[in-house]
C-alpha atoms as a PDB file:
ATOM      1  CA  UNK A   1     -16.127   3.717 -13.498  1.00  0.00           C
ATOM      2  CA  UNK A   2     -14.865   2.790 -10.317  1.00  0.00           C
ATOM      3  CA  UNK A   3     -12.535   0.342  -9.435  1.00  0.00           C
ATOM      4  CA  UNK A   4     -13.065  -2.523  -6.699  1.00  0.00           C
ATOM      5  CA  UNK A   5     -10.199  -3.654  -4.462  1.00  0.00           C
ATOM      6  CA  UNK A   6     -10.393  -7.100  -6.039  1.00  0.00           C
ATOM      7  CA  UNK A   7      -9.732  -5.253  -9.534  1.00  0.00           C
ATOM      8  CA  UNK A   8      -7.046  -3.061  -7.873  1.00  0.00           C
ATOM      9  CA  UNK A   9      -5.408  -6.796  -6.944  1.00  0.00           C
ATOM     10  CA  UNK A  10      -5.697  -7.814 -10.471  1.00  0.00           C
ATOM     11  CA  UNK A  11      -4.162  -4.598 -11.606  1.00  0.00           C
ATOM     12  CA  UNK A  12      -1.245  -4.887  -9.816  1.00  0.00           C
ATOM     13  CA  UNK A  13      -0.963  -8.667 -10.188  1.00  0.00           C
ATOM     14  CA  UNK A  14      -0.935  -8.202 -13.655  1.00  0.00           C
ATOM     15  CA  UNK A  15       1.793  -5.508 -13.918  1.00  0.00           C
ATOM     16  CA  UNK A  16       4.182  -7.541 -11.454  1.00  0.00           C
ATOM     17  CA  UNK A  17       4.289 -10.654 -13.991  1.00  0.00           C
ATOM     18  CA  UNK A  18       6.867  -8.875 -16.607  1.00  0.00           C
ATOM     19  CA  UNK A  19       9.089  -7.676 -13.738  1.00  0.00           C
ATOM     20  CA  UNK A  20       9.163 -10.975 -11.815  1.00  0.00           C
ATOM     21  CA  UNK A  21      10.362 -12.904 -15.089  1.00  0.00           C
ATOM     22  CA  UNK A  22      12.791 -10.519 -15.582  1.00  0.00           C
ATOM     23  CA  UNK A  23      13.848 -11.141 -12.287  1.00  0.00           C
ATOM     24  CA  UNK A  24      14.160 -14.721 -12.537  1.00  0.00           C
ATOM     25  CA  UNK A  25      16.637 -13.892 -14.927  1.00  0.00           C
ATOM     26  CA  UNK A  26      18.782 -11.594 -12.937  1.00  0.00           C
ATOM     27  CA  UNK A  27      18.884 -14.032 -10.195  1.00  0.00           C
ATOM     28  CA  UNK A  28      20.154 -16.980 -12.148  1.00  0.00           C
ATOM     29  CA  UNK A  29      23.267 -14.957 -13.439  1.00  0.00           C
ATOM     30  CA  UNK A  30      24.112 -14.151  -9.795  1.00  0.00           C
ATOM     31  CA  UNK A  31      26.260 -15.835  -7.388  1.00  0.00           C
ATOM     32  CA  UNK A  32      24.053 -17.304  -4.569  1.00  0.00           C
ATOM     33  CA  UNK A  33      22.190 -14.115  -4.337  1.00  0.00           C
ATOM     34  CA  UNK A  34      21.296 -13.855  -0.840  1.00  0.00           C
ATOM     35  CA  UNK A  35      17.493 -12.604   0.640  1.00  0.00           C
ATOM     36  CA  UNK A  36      18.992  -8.914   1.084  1.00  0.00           C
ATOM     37  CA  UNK A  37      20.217  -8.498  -2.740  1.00  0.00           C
ATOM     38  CA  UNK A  38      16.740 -10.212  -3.666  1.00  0.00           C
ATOM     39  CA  UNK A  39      14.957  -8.062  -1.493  1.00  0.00           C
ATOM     40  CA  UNK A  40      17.206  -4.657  -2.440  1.00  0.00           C
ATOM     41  CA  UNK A  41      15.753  -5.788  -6.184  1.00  0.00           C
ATOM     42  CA  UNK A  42      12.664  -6.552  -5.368  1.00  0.00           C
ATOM     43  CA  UNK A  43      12.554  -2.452  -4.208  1.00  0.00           C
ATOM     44  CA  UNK A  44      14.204  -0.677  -6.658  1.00  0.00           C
ATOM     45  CA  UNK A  45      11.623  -2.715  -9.233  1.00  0.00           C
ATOM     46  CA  UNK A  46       8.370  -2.312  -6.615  1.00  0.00           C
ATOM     47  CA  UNK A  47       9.378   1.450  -6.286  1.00  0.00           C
ATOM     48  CA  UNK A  48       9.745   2.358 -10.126  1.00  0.00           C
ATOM     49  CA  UNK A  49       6.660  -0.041 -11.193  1.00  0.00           C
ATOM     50  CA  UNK A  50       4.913   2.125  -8.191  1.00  0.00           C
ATOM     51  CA  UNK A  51       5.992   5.578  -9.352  1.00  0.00           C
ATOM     52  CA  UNK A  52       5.176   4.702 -13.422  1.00  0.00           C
ATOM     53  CA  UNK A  53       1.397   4.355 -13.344  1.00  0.00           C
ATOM     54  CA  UNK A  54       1.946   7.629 -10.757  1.00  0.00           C
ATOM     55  CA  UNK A  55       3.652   9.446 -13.909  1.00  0.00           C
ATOM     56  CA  UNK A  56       1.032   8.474 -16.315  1.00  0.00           C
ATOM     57  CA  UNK A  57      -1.855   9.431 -14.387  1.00  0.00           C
ATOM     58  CA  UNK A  58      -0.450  12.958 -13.388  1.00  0.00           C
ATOM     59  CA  UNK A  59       0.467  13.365 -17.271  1.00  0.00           C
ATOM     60  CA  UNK A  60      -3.356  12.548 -18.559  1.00  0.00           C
ATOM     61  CA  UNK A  61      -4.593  14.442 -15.514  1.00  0.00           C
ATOM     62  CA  UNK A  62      -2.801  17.578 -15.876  1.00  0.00           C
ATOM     63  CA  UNK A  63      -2.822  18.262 -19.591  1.00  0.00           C
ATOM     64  CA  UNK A  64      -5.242  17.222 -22.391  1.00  0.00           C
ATOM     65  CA  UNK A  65      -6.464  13.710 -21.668  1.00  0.00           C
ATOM     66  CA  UNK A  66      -6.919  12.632 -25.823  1.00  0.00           C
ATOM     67  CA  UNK A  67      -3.251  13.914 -26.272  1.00  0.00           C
ATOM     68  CA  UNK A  68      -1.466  11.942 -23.041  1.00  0.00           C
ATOM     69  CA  UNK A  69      -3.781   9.165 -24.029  1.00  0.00           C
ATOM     70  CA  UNK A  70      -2.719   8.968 -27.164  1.00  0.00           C
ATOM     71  CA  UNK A  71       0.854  10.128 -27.199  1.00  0.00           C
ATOM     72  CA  UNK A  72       1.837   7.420 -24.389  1.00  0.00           C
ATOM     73  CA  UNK A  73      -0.103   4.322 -25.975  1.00  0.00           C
ATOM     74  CA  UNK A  74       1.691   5.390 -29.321  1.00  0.00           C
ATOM     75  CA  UNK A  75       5.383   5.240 -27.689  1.00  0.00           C
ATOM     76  CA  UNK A  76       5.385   2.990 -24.689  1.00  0.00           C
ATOM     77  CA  UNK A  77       5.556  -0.403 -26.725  1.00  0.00           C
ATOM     78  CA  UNK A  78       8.033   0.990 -28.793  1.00  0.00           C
ATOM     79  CA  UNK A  79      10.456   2.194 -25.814  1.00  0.00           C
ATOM     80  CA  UNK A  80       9.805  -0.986 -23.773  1.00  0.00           C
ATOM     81  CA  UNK A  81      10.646  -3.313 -26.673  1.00  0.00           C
ATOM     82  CA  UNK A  82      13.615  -1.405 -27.293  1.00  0.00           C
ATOM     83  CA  UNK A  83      14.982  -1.440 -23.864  1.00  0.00           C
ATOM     84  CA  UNK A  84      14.008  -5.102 -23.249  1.00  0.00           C
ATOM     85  CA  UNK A  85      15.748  -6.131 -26.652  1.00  0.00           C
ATOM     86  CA  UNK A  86      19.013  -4.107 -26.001  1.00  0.00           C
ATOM     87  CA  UNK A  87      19.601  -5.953 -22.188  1.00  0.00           C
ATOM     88  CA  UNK A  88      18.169  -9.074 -23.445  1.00  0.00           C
ATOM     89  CA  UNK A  89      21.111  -9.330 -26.233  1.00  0.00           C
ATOM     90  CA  UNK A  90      23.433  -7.920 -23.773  1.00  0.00           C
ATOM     91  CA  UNK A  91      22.762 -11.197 -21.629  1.00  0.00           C
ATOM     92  CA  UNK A  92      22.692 -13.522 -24.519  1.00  0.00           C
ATOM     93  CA  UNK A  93      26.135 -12.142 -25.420  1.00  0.00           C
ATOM     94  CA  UNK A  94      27.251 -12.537 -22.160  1.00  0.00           C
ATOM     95  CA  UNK A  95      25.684 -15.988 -21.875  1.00  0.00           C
ATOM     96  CA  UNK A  96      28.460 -17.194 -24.642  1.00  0.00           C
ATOM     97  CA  UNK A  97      30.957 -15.759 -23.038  1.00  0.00           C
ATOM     98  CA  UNK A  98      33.752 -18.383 -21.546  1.00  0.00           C
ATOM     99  CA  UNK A  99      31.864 -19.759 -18.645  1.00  0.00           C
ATOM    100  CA  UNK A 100      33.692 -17.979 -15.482  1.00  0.00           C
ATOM    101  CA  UNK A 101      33.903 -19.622 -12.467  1.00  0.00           C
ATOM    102  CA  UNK A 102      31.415 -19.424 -10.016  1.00  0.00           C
ATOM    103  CA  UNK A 103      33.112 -17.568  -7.233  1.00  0.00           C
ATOM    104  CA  UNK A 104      33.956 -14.722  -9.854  1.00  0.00           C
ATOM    105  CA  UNK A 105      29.741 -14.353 -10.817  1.00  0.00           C
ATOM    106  CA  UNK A 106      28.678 -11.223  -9.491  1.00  0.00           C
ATOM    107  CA  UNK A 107      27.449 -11.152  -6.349  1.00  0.00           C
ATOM    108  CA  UNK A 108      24.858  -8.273  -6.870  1.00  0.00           C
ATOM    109  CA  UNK A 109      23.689  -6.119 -10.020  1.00  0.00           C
ATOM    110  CA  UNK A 110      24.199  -2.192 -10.279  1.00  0.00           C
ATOM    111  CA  UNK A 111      21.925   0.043  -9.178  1.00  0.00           C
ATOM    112  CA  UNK A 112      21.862   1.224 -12.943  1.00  0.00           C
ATOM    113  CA  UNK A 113      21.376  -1.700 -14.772  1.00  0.00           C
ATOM    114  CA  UNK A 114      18.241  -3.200 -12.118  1.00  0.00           C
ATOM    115  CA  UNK A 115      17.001   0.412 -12.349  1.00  0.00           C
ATOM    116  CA  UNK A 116      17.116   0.190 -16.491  1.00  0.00           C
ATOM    117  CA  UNK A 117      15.374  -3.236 -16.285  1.00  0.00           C
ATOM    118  CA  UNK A 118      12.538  -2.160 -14.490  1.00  0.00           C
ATOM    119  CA  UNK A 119      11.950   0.895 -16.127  1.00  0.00           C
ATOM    120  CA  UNK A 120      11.670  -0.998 -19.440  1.00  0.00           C
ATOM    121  CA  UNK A 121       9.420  -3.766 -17.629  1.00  0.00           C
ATOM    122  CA  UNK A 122       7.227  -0.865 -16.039  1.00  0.00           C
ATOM    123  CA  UNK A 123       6.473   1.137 -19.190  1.00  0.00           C
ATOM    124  CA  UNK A 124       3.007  -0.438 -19.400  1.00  0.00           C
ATOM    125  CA  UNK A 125       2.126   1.010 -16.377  1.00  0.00           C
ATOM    126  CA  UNK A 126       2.006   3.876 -17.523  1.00  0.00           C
ATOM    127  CA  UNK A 127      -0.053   3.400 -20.062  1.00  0.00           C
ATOM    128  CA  UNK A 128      -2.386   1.816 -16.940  1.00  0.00           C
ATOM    129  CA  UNK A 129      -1.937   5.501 -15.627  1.00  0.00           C
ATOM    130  CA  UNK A 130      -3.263   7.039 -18.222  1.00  0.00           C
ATOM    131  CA  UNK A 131      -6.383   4.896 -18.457  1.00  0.00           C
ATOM    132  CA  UNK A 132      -6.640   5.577 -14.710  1.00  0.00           C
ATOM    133  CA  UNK A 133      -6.918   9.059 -14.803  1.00  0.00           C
ATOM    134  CA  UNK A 134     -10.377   8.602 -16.466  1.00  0.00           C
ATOM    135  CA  UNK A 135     -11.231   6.450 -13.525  1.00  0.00           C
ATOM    136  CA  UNK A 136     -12.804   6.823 -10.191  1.00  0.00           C
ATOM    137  CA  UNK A 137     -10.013   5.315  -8.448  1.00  0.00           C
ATOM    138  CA  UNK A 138      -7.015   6.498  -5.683  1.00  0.00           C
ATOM    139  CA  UNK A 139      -4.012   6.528  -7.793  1.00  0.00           C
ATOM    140  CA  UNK A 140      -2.234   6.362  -4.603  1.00  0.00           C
ATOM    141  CA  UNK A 141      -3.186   2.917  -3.504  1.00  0.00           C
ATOM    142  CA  UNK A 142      -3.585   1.165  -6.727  1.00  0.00           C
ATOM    143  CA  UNK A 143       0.442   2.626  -7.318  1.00  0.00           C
ATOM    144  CA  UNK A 144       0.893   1.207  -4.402  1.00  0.00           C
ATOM    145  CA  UNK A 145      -0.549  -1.881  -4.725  1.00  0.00           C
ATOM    146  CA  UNK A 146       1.488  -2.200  -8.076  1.00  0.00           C
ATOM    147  CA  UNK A 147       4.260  -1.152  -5.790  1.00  0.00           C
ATOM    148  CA  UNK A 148       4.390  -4.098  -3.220  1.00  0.00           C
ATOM    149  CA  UNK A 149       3.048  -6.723  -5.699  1.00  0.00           C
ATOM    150  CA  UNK A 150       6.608  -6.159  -7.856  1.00  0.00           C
ATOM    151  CA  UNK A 151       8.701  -5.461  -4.728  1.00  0.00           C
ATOM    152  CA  UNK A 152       7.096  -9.621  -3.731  1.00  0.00           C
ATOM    153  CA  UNK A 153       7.268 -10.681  -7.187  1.00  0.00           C
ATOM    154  CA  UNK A 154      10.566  -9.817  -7.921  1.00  0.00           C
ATOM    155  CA  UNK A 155      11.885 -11.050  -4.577  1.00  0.00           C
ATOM    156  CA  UNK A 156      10.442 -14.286  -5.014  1.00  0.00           C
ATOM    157  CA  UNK A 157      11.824 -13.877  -8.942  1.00  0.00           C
ATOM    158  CA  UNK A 158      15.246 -13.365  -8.171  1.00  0.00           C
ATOM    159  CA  UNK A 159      15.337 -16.071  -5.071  1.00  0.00           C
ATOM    160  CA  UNK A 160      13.905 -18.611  -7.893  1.00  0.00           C
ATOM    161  CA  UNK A 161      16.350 -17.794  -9.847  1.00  0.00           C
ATOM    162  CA  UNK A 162      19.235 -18.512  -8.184  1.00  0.00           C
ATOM    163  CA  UNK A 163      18.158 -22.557  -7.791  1.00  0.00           C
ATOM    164  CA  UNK A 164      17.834 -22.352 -12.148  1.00  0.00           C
ATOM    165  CA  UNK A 165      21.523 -20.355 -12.448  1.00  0.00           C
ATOM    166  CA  UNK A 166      22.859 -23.152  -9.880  1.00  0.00           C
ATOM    167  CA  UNK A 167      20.775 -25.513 -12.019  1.00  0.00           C
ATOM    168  CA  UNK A 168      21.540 -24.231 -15.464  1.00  0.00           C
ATOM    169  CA  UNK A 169      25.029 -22.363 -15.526  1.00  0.00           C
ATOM    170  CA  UNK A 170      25.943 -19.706 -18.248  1.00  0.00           C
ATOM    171  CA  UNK A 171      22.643 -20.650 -20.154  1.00  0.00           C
ATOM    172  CA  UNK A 172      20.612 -19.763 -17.903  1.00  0.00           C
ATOM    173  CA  UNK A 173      21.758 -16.121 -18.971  1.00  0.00           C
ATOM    174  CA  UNK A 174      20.871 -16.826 -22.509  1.00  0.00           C
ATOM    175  CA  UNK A 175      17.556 -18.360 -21.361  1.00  0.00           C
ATOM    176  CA  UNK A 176      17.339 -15.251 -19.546  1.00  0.00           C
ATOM    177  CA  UNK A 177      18.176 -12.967 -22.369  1.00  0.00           C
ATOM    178  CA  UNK A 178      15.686 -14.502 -24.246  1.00  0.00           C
ATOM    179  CA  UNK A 179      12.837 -14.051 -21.914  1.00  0.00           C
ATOM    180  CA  UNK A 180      13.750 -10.498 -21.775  1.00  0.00           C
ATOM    181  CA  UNK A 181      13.094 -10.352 -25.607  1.00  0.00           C
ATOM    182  CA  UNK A 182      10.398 -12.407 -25.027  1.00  0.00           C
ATOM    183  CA  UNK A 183       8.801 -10.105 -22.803  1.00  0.00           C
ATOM    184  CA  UNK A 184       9.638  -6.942 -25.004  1.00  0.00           C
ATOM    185  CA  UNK A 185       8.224  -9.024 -27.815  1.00  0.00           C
ATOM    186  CA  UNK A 186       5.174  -9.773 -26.480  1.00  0.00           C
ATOM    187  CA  UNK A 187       4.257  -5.980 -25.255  1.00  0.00           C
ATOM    188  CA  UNK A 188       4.819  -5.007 -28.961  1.00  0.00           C
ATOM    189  CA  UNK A 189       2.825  -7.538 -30.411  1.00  0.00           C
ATOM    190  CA  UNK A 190       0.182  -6.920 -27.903  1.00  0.00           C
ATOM    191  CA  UNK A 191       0.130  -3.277 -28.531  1.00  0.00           C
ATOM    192  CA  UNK A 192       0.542  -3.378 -32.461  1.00  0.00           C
ATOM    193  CA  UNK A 193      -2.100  -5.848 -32.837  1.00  0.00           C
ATOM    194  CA  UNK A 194      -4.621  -4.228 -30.526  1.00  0.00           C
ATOM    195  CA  UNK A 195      -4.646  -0.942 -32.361  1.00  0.00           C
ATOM    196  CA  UNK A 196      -4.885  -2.800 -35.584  1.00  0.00           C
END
């Protein structure tokens, strides 16, 4: 089967949607974030939603197809559930903390914990990698058009964002928290009840 551009489009489209309501999230528990920390977000998620369906392609193409296939599509619902859960109560916790005041929000998130977040909102592709591989299609461009869909996604997430934090205060961390559950939730449902 090969894959039309309008297809590739959807693809990446589709995989962008977890990330940029994660980043929505992120953004509201900022402090003004400004266009430079959205876009420095918006990379670190395009470039590790880019290199994931990369991962899972060269991991069905270059061993046993059946046993990537089926090892990855076992697993990835699992791990992306678990990560999603463990940040999404860390933000709920943090949501009832005492309300700080807003020049002591964080200006910008680690390196680490954006990185964590987008692994655990990227795990699907992978599984898209996988399925790939028995494709006629240039891994290279669809990862890349994954890429740059999540890099403007999340941009556009995190700007958003900051107008509900300003709007919402503190609970817009536990509204945020529970979208990341949400999220997590929703991949494992999807996945369990599929391969019922």
């Amino acid at each position: 089967m090969n894959l039309t551009s309008t297809s590739i489009a959807l693809i990446a489209l589709a995989m962008s949607t977890d990330a940029f309501a994660a980043a929505i999230s992120k953004g509201a528990a900022l402090k003004n974030p400004k266009l430079s920390e959205a876009l420095r977000t918006g990379l670190i998620f395009g470039v590790i939603e880019a290199i994931t369906p990369l991962i899972g392609w060269a991991i069905a193409t270059f061993t046993i197809k059946t046993f990537a296939s089926h090892y990855i599509t076992d697993w990835d619902h699992w791990i992306a559930f678990t990560l999603l859960l463990a940040l999404g109560l860390h933000m709920i916790y943090e949501g009832f903390q005492p309300a700080e005041p807003e020049e002591e929000k964080p200006t910008s998130r680690s390196f680490y914990i954006l990185a964590l977040t987008a692994v655990a909102t990227s795990i699907d592709a992978m599984a898209v990698g996988v399925s790939l591989a028995f494709m006629e299609v240039n891994i290279f461009v669809t990862a890349a058009a994954i890429g740059f869909a999540t890099f403007t996604m999340v941009t556009i997430g995190v700007m958003l964002g900051r107008v509900l934090g300003l709007m919402f205060g503190k609970r817009s961390e536990i509204v945020g928290g529970l979208v990341l559950i949400a999220i997590g939730s929703y991949i494992l449902y999807e996945h369990l009840n599929f391969a019922a």
